[in-house]
Protein backbone atom coordinates (compact mmCIF):
# COMPACT_ATOMS: atom_id res chain seq x y z
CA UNK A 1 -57.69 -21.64 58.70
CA UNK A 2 -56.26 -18.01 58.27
CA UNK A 3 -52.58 -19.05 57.96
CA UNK A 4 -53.90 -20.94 54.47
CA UNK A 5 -54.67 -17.80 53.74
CA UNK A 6 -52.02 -15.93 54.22
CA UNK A 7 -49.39 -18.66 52.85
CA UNK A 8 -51.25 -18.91 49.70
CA UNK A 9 -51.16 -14.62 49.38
CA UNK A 10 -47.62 -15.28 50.23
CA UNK A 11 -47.19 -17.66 47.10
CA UNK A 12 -49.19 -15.13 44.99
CA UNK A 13 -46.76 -11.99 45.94
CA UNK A 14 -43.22 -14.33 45.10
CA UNK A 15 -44.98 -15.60 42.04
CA UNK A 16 -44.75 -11.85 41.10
CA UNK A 17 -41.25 -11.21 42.52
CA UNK A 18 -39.80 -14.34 40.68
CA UNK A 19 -41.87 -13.30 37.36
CA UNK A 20 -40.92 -9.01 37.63
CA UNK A 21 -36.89 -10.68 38.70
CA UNK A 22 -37.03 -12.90 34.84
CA UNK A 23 -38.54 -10.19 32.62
CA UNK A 24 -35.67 -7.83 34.33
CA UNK A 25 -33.96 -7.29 31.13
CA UNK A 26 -31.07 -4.70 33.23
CA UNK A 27 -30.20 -7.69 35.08
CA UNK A 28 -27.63 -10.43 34.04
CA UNK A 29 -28.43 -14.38 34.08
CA UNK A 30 -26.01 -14.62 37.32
CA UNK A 31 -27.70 -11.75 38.74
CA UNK A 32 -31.35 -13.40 38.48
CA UNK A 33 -29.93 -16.54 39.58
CA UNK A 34 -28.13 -14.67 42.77
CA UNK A 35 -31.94 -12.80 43.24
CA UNK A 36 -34.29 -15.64 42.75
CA UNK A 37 -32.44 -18.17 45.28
CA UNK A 38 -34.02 -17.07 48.19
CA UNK A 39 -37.47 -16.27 46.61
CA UNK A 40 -37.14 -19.90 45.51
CA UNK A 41 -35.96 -21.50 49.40
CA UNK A 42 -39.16 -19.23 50.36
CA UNK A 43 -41.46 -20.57 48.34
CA UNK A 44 -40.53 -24.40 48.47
CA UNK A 45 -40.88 -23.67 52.37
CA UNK A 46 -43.91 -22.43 51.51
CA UNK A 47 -45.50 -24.76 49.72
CA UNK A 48 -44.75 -27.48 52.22
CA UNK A 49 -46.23 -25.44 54.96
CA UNK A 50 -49.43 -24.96 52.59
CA UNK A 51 -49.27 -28.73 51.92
CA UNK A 52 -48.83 -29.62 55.84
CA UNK A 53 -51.87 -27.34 57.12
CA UNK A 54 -54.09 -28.47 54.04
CA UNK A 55 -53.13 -32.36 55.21
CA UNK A 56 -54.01 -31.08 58.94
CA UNK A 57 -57.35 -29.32 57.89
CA UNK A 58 -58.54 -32.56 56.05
CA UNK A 59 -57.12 -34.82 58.63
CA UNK A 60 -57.54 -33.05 62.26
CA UNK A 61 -55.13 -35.12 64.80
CA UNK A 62 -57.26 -37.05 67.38
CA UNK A 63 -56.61 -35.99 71.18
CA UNK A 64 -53.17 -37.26 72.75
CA UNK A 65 -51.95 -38.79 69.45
CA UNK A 66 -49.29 -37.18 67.24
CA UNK A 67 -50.28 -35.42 64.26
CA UNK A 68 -49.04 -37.77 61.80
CA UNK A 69 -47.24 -35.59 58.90
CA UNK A 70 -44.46 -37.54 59.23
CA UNK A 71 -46.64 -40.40 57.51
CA UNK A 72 -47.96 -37.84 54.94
CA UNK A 73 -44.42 -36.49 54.00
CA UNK A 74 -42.42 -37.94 50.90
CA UNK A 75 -39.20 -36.04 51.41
């Protein structure tokens, strides 16, 4: 799947952001926090879409039946 792809080069790039944002010595502690909110929402949306297709790429939904990542899903 191509979307794998591009969620886990999504990861890579705000692993970068987050890391450039902490070793920002010009910015202040509430500045970094202010900055890496969103990269942090992003990337725990992320992740559960990465964890999702992976589930559906192992465990392809049989026809007329619901996909089941409701089952999968601890949150």
């Amino acid at each position: 799947m191509k979307s794998i792809t591009y969620i886990e080069q999504a990861l890579a790039e705000l692993d970068k952001e987050v890391e450039a944002t902490l070793l920002n010595i010009k910015l202040s502690l509430k500045e970094k926090d202010n900055v890496m909110l969103p990269m942090l929402l992003q990337k725990k949306v992320l992740k559960q879409t990465l964890e999702d297709l992976t589930y559906l790429k192992e465990h392809p939904p049989t026809p007329d039946q619901p996909c089941g990542i409701s089952k999968y899903r601890e949150d």
